[in-house]
Protein backbone atom coordinates (compact mmCIF):
# COMPACT_ATOMS: atom_id res chain seq x y z
CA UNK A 1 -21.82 -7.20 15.54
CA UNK A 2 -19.37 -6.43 17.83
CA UNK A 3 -20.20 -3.57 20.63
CA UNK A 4 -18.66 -0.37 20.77
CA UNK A 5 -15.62 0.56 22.41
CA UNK A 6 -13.50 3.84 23.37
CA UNK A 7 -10.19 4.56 21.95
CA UNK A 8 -7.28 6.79 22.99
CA UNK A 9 -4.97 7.72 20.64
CA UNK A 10 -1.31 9.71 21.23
CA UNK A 11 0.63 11.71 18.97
CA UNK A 12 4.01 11.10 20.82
CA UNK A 13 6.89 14.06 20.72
CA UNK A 14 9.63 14.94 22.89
CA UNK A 15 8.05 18.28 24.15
CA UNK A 16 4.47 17.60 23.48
CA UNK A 17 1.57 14.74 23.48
CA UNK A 18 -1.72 15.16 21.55
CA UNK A 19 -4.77 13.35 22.53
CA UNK A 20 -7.68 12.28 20.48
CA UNK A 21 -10.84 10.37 21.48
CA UNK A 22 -13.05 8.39 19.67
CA UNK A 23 -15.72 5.64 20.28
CA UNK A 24 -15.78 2.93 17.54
CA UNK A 25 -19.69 3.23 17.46
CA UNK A 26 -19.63 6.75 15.98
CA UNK A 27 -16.45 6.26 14.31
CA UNK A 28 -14.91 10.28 14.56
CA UNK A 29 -12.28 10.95 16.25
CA UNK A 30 -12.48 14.09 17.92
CA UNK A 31 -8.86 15.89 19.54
CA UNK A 32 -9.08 16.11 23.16
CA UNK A 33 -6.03 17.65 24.73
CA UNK A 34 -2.37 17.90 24.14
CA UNK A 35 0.06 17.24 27.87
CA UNK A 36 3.67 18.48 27.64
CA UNK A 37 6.31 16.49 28.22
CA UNK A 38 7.06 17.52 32.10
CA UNK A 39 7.42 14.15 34.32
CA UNK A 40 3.86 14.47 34.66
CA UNK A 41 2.93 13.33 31.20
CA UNK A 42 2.06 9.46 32.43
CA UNK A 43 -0.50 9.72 35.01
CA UNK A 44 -2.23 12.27 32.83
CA UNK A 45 -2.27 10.09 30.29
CA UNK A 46 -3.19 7.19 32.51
CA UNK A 47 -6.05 9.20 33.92
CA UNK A 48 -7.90 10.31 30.31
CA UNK A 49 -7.48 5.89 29.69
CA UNK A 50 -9.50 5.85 32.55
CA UNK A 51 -11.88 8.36 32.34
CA UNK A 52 -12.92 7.57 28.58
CA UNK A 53 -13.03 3.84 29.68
CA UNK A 54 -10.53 2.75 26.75
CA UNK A 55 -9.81 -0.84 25.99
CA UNK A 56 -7.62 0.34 23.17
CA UNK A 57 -4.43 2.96 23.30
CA UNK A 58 -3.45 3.53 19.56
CA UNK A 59 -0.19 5.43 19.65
CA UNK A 60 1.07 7.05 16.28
CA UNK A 61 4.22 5.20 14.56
CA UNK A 62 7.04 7.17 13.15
CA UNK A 63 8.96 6.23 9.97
CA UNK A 64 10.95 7.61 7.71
CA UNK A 65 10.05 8.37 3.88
CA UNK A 66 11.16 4.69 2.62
CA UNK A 67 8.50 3.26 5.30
CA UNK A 68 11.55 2.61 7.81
CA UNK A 69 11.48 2.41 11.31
CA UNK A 70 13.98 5.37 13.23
CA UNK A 71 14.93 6.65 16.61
CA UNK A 72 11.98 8.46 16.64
CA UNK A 73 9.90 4.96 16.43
CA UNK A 74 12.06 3.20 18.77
CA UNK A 75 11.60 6.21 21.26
CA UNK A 76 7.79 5.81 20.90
CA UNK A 77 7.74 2.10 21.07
CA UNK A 78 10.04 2.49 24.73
CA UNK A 79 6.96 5.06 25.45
CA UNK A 80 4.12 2.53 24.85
CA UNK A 81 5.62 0.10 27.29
CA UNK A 82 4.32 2.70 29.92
CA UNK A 83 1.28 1.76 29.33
CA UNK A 84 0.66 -1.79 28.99
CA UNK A 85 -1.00 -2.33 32.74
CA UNK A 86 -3.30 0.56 31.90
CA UNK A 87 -5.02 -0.22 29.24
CA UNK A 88 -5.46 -4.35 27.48
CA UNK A 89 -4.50 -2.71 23.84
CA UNK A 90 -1.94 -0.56 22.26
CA UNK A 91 -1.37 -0.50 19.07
CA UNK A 92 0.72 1.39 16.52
CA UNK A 93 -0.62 3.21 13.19
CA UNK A 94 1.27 5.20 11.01
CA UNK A 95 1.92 8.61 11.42
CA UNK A 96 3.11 10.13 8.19
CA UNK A 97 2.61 13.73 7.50
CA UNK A 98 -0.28 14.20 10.63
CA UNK A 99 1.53 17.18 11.57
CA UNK A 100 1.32 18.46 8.51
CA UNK A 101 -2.09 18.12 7.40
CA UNK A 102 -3.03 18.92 10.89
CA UNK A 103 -1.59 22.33 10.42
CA UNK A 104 -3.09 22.92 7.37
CA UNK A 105 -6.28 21.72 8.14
CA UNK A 106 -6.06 24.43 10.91
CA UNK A 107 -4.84 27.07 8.48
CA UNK A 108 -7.77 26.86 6.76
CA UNK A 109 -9.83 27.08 9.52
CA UNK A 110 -8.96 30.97 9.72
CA UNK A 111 -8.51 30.38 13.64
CA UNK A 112 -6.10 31.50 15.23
CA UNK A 113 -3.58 28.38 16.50
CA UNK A 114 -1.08 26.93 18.30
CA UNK A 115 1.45 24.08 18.53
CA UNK A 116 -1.24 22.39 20.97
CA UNK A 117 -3.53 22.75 18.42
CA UNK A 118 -1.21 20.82 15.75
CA UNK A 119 -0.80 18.11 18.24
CA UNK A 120 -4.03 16.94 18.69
CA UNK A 121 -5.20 17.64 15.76
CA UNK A 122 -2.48 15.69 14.73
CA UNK A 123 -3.61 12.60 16.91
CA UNK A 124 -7.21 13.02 15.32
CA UNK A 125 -6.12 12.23 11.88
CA UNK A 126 -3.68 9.49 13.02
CA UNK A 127 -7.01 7.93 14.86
CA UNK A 128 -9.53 8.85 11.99
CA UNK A 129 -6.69 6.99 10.07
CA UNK A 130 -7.00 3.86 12.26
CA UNK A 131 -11.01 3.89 12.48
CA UNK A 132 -11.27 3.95 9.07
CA UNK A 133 -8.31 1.10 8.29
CA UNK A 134 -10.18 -0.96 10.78
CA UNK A 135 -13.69 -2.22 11.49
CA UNK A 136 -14.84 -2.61 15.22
């Protein structure tokens, strides 16, 4: 049995990043955060890698509705790149609809919400999504 290890995972946008955390011993993600896109986006980033001790940075992966890759997914892959001395994994996990389940999950919550809110909860599911495609 292999031992556990943390995981990062971003929901990449232009204006906005959501965070989740998970550890692969418990197997939830949780949402952590969400960083805007302001130059300072990196060494945030950089910083939660460290804190939460990840070995693995899973990054959500745009495509369009045939399964295609787009701008959008060549913009995040130029993203990950910014990482790869940080952390000894990144990888890429589809990120289809996130946004909107994550605002619906949140609807039904009754809470009150914001975009924030959609953005991590966004990178939760896309995690959840890659803990439970993957074992260890």
């Amino acid at each position: 049995m292999s031992s556990a290890r943390s995981l990062v995972c971003l929901d990449v946008g232009e204006k906005r990043i959501g965070i989740a955390i998970a550890d692969t011993a418990i197997r939830i993600a949780i949402p952590y955060e969400t960083v805007l896109v302001d130059g300072n986006e990196d060494s945030r980033i950089i910083e939660i890698i460290t804190q939460e001790k990840a070995d693995t940075l899973v990054i959500g992966y745009p495509r369009n509705q045939l399964g295609e890759s787009t701008a959008q997914s060549r913009y995040v892959e130029q993203f990950a790149v910014r990482f790869e001395e940080a952390v000894p994994t990144i990888v890429f996990q589809d990120e289809s609809l996130t946004s909107v389940l994550a605002e619906e999950r949140l609807k039904e919550s009754g809470r009150p919400y914001q975009k924030t809110d959609i953005d991590m909860q966004a990178a939760a599911i896309i995690l959840q999504d890659y803990l439970e495609t993957r074992r260890g």
